[in-house]
C-alpha atoms as a PDB file:
ATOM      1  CA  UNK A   1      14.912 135.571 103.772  1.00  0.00           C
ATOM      2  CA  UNK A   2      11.921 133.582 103.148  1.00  0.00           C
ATOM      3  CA  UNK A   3      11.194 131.335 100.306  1.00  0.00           C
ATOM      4  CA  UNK A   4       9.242 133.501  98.326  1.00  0.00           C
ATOM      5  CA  UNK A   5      11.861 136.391  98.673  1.00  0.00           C
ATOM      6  CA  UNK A   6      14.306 133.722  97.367  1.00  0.00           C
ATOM      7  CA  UNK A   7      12.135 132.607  94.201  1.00  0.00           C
ATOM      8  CA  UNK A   8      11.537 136.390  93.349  1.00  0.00           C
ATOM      9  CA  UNK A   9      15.227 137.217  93.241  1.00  0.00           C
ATOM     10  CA  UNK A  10      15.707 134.344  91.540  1.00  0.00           C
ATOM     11  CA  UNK A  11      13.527 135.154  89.195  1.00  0.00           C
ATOM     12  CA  UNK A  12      14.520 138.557  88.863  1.00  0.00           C
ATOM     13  CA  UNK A  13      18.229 137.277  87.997  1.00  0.00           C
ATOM     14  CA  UNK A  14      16.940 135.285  85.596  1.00  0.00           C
ATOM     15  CA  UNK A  15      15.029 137.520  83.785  1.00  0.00           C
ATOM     16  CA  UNK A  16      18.060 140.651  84.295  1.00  0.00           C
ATOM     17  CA  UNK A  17      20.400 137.998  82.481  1.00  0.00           C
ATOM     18  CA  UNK A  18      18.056 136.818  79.642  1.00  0.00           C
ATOM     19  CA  UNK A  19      17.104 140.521  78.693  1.00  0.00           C
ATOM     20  CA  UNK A  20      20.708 141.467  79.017  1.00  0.00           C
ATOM     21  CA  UNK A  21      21.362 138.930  76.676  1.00  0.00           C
ATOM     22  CA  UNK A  22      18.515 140.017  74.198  1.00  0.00           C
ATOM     23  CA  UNK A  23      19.953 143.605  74.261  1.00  0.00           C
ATOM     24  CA  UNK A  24      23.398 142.507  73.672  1.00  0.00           C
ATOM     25  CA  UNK A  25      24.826 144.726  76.496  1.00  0.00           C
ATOM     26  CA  UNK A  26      24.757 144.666  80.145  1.00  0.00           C
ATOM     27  CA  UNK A  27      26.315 145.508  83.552  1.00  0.00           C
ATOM     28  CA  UNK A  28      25.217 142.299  85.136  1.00  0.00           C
ATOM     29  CA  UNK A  29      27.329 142.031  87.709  1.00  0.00           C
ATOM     30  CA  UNK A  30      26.139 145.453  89.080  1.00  0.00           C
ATOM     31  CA  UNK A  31      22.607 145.141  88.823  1.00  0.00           C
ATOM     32  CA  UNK A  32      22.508 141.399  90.682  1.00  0.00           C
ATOM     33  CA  UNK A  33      24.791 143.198  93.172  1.00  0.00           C
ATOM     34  CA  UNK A  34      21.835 145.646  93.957  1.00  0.00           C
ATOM     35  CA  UNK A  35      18.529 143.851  92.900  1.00  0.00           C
ATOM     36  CA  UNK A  36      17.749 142.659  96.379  1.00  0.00           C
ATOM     37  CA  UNK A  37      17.780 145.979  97.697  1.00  0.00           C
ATOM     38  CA  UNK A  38      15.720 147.683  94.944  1.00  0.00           C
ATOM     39  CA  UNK A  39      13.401 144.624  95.504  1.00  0.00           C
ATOM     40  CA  UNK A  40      12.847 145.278  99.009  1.00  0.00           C
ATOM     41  CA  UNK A  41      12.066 148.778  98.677  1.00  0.00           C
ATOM     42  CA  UNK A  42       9.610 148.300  96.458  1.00  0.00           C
ATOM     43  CA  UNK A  43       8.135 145.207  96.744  1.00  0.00           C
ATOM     44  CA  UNK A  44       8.159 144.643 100.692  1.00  0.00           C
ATOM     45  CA  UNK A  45       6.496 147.912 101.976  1.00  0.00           C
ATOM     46  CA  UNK A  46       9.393 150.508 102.401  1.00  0.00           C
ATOM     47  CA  UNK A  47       9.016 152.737  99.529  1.00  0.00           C
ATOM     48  CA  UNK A  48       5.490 154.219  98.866  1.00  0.00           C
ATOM     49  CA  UNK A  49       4.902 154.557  95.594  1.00  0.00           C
ATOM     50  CA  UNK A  50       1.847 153.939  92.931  1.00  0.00           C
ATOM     51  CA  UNK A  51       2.595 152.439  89.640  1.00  0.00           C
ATOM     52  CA  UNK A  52      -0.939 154.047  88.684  1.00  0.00           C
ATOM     53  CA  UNK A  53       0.107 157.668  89.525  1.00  0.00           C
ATOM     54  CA  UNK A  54       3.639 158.145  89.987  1.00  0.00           C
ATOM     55  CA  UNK A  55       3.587 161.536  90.491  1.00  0.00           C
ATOM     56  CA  UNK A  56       0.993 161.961  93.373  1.00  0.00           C
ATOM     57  CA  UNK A  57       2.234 164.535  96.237  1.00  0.00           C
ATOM     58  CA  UNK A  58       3.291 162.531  99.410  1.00  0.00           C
ATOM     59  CA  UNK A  59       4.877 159.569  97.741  1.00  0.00           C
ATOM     60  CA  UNK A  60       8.195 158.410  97.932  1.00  0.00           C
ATOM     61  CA  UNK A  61      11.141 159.297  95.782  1.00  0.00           C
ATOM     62  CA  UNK A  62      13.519 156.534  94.659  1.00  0.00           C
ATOM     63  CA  UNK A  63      16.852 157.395  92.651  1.00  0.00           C
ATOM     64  CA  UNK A  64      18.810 154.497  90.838  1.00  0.00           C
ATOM     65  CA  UNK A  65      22.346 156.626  91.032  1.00  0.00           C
ATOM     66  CA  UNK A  66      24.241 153.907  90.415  1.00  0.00           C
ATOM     67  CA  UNK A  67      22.132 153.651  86.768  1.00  0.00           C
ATOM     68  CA  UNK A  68      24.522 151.246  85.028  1.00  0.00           C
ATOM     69  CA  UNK A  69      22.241 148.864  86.948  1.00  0.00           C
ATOM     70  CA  UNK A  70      18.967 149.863  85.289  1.00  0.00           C
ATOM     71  CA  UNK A  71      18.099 146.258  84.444  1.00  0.00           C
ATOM     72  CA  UNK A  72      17.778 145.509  88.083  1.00  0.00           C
ATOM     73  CA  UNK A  73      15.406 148.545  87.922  1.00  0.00           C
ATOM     74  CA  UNK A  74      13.381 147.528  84.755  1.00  0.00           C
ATOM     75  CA  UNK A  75      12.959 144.458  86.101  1.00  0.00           C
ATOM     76  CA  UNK A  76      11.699 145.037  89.448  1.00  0.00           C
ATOM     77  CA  UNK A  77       9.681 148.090  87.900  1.00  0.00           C
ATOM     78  CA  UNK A  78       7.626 145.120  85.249  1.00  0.00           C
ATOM     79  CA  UNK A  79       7.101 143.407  88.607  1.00  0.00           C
ATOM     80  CA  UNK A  80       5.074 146.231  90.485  1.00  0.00           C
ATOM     81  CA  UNK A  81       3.152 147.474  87.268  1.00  0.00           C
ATOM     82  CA  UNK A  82       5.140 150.247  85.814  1.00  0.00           C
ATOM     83  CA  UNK A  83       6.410 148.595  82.554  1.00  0.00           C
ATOM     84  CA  UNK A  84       5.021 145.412  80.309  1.00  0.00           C
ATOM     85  CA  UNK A  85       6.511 142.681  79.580  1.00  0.00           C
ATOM     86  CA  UNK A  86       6.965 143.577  75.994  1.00  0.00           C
ATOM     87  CA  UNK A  87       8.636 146.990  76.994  1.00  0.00           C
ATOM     88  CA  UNK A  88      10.965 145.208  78.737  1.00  0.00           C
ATOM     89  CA  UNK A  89      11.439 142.848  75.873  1.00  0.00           C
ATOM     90  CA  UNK A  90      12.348 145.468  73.969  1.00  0.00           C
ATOM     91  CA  UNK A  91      15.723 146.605  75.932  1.00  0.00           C
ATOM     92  CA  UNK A  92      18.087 148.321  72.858  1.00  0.00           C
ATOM     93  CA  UNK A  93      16.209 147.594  70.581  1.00  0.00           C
ATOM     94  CA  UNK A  94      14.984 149.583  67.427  1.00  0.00           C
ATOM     95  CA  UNK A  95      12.676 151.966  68.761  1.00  0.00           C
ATOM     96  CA  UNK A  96      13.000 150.504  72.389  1.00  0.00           C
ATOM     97  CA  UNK A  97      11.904 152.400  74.954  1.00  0.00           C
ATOM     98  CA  UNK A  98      14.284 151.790  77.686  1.00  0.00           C
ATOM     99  CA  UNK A  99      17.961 151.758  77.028  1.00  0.00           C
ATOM    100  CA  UNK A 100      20.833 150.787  79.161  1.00  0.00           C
ATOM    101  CA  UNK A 101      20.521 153.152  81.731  1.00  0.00           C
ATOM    102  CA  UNK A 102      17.442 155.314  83.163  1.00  0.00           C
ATOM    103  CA  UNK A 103      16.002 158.616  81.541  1.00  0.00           C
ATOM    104  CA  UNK A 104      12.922 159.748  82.948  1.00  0.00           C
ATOM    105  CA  UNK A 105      11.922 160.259  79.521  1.00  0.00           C
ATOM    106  CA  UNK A 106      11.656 156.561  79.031  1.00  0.00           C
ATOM    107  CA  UNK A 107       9.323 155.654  81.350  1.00  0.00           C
ATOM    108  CA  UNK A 108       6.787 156.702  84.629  1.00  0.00           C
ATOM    109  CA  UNK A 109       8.466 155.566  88.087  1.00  0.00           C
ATOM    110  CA  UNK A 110      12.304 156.770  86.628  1.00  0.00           C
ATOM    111  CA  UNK A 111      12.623 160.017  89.225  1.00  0.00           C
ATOM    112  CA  UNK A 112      16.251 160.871  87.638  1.00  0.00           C
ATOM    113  CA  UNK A 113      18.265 160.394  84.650  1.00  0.00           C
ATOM    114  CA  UNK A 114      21.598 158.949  85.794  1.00  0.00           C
ATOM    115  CA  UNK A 115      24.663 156.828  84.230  1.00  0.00           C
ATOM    116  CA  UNK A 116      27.190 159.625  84.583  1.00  0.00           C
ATOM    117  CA  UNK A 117      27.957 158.692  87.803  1.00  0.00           C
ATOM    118  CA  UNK A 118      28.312 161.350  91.110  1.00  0.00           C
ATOM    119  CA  UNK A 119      25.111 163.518  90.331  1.00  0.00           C
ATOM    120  CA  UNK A 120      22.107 160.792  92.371  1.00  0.00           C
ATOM    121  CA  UNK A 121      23.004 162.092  95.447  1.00  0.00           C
ATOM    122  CA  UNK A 122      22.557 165.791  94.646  1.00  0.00           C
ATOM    123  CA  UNK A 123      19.192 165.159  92.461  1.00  0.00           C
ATOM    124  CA  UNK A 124      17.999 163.411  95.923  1.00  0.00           C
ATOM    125  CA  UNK A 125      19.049 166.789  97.954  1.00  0.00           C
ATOM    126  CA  UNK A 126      16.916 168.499  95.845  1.00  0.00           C
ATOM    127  CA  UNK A 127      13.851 166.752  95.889  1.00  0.00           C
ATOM    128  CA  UNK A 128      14.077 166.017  99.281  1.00  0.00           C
ATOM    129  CA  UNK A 129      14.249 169.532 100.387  1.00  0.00           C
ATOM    130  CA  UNK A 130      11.556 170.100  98.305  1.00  0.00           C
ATOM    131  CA  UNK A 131       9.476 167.761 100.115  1.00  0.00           C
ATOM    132  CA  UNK A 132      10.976 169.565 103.042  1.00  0.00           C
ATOM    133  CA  UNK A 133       9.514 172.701 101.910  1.00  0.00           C
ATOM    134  CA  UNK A 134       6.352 171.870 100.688  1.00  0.00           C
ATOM    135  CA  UNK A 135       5.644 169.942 104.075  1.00  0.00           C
ATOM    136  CA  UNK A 136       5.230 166.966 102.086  1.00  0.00           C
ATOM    137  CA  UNK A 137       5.464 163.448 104.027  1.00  0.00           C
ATOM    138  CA  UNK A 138       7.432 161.787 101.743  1.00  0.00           C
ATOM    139  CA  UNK A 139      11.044 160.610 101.946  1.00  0.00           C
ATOM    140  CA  UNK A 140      13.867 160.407  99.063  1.00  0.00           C
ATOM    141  CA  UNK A 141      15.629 157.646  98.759  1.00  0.00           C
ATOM    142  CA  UNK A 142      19.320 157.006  96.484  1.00  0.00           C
ATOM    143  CA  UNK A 143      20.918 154.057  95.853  1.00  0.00           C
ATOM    144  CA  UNK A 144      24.540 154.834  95.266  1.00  0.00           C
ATOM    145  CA  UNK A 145      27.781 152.238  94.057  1.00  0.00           C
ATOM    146  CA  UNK A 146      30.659 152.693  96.685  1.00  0.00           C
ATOM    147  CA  UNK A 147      32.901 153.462  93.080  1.00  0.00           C
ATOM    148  CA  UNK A 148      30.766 156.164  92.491  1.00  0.00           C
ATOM    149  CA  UNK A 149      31.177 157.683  95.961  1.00  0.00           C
ATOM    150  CA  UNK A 150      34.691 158.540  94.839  1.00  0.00           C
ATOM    151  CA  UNK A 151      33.014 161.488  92.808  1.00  0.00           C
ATOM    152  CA  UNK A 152      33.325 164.990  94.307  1.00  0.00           C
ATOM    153  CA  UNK A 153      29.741 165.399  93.550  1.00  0.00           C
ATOM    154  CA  UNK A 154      28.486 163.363  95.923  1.00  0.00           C
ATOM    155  CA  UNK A 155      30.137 164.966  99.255  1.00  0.00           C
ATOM    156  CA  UNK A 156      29.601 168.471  98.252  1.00  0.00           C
ATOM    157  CA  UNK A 157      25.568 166.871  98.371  1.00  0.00           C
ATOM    158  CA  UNK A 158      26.536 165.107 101.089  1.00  0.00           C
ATOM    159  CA  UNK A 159      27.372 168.341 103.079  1.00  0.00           C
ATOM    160  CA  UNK A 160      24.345 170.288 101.368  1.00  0.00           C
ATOM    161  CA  UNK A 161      22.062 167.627 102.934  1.00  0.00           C
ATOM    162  CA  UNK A 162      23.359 167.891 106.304  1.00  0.00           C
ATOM    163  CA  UNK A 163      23.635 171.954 106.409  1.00  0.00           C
ATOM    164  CA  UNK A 164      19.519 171.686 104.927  1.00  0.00           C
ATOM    165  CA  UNK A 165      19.053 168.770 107.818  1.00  0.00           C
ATOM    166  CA  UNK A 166      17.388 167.184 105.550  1.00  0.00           C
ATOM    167  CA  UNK A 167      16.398 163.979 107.669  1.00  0.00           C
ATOM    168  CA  UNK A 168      13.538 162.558 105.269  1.00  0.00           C
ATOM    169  CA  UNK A 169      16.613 162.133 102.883  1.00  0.00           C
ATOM    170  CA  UNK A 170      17.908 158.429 103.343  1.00  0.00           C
ATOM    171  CA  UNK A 171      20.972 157.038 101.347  1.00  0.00           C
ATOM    172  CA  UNK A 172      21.917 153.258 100.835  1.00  0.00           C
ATOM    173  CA  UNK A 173      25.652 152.419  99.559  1.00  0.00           C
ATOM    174  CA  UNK A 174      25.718 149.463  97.522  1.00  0.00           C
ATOM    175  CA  UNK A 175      28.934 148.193  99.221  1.00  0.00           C
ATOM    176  CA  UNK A 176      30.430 145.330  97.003  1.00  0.00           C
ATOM    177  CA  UNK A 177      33.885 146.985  97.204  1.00  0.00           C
ATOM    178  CA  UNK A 178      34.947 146.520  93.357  1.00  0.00           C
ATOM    179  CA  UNK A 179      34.459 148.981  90.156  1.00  0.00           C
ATOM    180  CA  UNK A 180      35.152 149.190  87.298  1.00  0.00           C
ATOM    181  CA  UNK A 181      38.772 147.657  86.714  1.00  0.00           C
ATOM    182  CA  UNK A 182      39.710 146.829  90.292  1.00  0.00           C
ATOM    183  CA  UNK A 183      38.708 147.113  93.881  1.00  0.00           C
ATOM    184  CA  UNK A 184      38.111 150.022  95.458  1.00  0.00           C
ATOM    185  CA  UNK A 185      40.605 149.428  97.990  1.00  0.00           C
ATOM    186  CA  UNK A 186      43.283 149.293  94.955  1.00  0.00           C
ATOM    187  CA  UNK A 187      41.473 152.565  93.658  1.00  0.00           C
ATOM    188  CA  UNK A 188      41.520 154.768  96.409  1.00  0.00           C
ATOM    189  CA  UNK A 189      43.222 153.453  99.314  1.00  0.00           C
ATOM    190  CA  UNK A 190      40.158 153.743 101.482  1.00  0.00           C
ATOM    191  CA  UNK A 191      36.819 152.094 102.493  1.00  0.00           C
ATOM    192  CA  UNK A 192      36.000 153.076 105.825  1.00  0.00           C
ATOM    193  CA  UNK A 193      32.994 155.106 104.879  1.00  0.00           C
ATOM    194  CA  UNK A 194      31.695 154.837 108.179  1.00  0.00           C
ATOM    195  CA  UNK A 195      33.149 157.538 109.245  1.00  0.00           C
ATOM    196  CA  UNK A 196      33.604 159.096 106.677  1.00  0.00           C
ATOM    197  CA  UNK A 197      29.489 159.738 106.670  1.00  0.00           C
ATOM    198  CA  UNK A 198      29.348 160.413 110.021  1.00  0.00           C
ATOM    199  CA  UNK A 199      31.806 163.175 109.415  1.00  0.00           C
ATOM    200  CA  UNK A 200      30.029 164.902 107.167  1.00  0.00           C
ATOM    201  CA  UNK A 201      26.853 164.569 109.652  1.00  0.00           C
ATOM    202  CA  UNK A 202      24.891 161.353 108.407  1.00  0.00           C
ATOM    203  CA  UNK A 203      23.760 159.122 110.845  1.00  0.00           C
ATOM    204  CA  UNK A 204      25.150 155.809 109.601  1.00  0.00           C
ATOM    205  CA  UNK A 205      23.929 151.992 109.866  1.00  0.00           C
ATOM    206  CA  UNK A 206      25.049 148.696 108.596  1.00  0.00           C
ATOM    207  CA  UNK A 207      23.149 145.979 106.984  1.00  0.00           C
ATOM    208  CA  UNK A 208      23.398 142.781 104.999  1.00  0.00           C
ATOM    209  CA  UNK A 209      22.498 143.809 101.139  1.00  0.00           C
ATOM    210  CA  UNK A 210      21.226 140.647 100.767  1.00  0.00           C
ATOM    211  CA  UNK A 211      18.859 139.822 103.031  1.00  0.00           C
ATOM    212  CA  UNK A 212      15.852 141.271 101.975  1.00  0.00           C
ATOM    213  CA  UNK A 213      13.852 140.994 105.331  1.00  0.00           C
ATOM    214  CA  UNK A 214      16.919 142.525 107.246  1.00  0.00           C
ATOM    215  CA  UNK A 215      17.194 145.608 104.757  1.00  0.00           C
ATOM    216  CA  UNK A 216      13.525 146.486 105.197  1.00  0.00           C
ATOM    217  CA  UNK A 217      13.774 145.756 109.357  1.00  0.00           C
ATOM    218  CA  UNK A 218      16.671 148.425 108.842  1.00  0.00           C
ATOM    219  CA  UNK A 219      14.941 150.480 106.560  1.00  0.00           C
ATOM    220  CA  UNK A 220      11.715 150.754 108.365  1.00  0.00           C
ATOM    221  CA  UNK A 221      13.643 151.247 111.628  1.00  0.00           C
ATOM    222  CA  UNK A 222      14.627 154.732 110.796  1.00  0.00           C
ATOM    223  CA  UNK A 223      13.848 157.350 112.942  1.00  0.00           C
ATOM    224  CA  UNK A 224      13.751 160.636 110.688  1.00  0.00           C
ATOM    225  CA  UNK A 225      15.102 163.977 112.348  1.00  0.00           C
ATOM    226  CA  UNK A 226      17.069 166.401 111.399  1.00  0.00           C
ATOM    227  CA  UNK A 227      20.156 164.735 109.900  1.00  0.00           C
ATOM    228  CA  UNK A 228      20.101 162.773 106.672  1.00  0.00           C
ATOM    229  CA  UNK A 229      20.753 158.491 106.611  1.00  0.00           C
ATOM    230  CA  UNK A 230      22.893 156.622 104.966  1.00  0.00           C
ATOM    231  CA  UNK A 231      22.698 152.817 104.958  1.00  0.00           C
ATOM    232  CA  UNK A 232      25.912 150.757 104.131  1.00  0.00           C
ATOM    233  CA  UNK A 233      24.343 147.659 102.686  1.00  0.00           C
ATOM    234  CA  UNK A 234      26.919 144.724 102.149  1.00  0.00           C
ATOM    235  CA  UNK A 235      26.714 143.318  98.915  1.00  0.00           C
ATOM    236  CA  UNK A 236      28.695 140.976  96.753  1.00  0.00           C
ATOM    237  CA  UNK A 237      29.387 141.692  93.051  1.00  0.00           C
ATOM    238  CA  UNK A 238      27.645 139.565  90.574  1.00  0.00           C
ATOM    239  CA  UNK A 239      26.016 137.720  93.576  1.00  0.00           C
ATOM    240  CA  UNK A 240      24.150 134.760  92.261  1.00  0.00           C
ATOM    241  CA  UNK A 241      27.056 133.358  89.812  1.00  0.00           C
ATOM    242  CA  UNK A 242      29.986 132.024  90.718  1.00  0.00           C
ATOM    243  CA  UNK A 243      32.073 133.421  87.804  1.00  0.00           C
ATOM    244  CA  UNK A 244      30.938 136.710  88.075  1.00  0.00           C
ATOM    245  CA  UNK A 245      31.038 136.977  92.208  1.00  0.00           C
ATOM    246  CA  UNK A 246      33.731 139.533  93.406  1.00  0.00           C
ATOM    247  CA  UNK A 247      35.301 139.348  90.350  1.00  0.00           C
ATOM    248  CA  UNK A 248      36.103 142.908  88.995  1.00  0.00           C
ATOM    249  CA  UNK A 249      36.572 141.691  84.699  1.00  0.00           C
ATOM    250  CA  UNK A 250      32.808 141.360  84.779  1.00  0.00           C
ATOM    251  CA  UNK A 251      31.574 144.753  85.991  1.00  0.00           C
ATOM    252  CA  UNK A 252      30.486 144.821  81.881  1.00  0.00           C
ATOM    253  CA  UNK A 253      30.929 141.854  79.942  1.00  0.00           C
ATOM    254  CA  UNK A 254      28.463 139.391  78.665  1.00  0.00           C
ATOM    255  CA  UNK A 255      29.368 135.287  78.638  1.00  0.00           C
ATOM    256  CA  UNK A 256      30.921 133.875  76.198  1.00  0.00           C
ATOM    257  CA  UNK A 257      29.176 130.469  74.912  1.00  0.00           C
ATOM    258  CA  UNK A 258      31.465 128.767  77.151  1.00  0.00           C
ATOM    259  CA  UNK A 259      30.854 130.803  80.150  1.00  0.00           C
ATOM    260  CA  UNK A 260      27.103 130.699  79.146  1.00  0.00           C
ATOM    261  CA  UNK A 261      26.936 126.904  80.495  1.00  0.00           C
ATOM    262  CA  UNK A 262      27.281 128.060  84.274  1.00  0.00           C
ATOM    263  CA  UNK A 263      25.482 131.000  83.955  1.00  0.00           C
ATOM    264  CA  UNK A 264      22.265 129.775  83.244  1.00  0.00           C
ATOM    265  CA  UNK A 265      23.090 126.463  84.673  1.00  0.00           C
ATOM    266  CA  UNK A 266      23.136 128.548  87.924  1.00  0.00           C
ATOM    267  CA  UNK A 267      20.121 130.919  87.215  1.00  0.00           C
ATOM    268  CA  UNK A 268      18.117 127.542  86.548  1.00  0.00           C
ATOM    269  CA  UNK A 269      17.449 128.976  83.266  1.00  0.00           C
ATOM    270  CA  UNK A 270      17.435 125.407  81.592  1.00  0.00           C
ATOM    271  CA  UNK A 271      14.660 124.344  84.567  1.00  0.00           C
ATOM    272  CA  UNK A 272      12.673 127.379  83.293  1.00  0.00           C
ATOM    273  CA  UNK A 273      12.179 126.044  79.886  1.00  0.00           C
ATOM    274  CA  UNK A 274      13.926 129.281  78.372  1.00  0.00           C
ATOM    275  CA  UNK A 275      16.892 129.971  76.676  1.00  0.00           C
ATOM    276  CA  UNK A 276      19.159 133.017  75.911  1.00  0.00           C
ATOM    277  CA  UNK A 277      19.550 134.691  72.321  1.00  0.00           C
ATOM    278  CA  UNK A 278      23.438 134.170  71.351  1.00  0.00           C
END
């Protein structure tokens, strides 16, 4: 990672916390689980997209599945150009424009409205083999939580993908093995998605979640075919404080005044010159 990747997700943290804060509600943990991935793809030349005309044929598609982290989104959206400052300022508030999870009604660059979770992966099938169809160039890409994979959704897209070999369709599995109220090995009994997506006919790789330089080496490495991608990325939950890390009680739960201390003690928040609202 180099140092400006580090200050950028640093600031990113920041700035998911303090408008989390604002709002009043928040799935922290889950968005600074993801944010370095959502960063890379936007910010360090995977995903081709333009803030100015989101819509143009050929571009890329990018699905937030996971949406209960649609602060990482916002925030990494106000950094390319799609959102200002004071939109994102505005997060649940009267007449806000962006809520706590995307709706493409809300704002140009959100490609799917998701927060019910199970139904990214099948909006990606869709557009993908649209692209497919139309002979377009682009590629899809979906960001899924490896809780949500437990949906029945998702594998009968999963084997609609692969029977459309739908290779410009590329999946990446925020693995940070916790949910909701536990981990998902306590949930389900099962995390070897490995082969579980090579089963279903996904070629399969493996990368650190956090390292922003190895996700787009991995990223940009593809070599689209005929058979759709996913990409386990390796994440840790609530990466970035120590009281939230790996811990399952903060998947949505704001600090208490207490708890606030390390937070932004660790986010350099009081280095910044800013504060939170209470």
């Amino acid at each position: 990672m180099t140092a400006e990747d580090k200050q950028v997700l640093e600031e990113l943290r920041r700035e998911i916390y303090l408008t989390g804060m604002s709002g009043g509600m928040a799935h922290l943990a889950s968005c600074f689980s993801c944010v370095d991935i959502i960063y890379t793809l936007y910010c360090k030349g995977v995903l081709r997209h333009d803030p100015n005309d989101p819509s143009r044929p050929g571009l890329d598609h990018f699905i937030l599945s996971k949406g209960h982290g649609g602060l990482a989104l916002y925030t990494v959206l106000k950094r390319c150009g799609y959102l200002s400052a004071k939109q994102l300022e505005s997060y649940l508030q009267p007449g806000c424009q962006i809520g706590g999870e995307p709706n493409v009604r809300d704002l140009p660059g959100i490609e799917a409205s998701t927060g019910a979770l199970g139904h990214g992966l099948s909006v990606g099938v869709g557009k993908a083999l649209a692209q497919k169809i139309n002979s377009e160039n682009g590629r899809t890409f979906v960001l899924l939580g490896d809780g949500e994979i437990q949906e029945g959704s998702v594998w009968e897209a999963a084997m609609s993908a692969t029977a459309f070999s739908l290779g410009n369709l590329i999946a990446v599995l925020d693995f940070n093995r916790l949910q909701k109220s536990k981990t998902v090995r306590e949930m389900i009994r099962l995390e070897n998605w490995t082969e579980k997506w090579i089963a279903f006919g996904w070629h399969v790789s493996e990368v650190d979640g956090h390292d922003p330089d190895a996700i787009k080496d991995c990223l940009t490495s593809i070599i689209l075919d005929n058979q759709p991608q996913m990409v386990i990325a390796h994440t840790v939950k609530g990466k970035g404080v120590s009281l939230m890390e790996n811990n399952p009680i903060w998947h949505f739960k704001l600090p208490n005044r207490k708890e606030r201390r390390i937070f932004e003690q660790e986010l350099k928040i009081w280095e910044m010159g800013v504060q939170a609202d209470a």
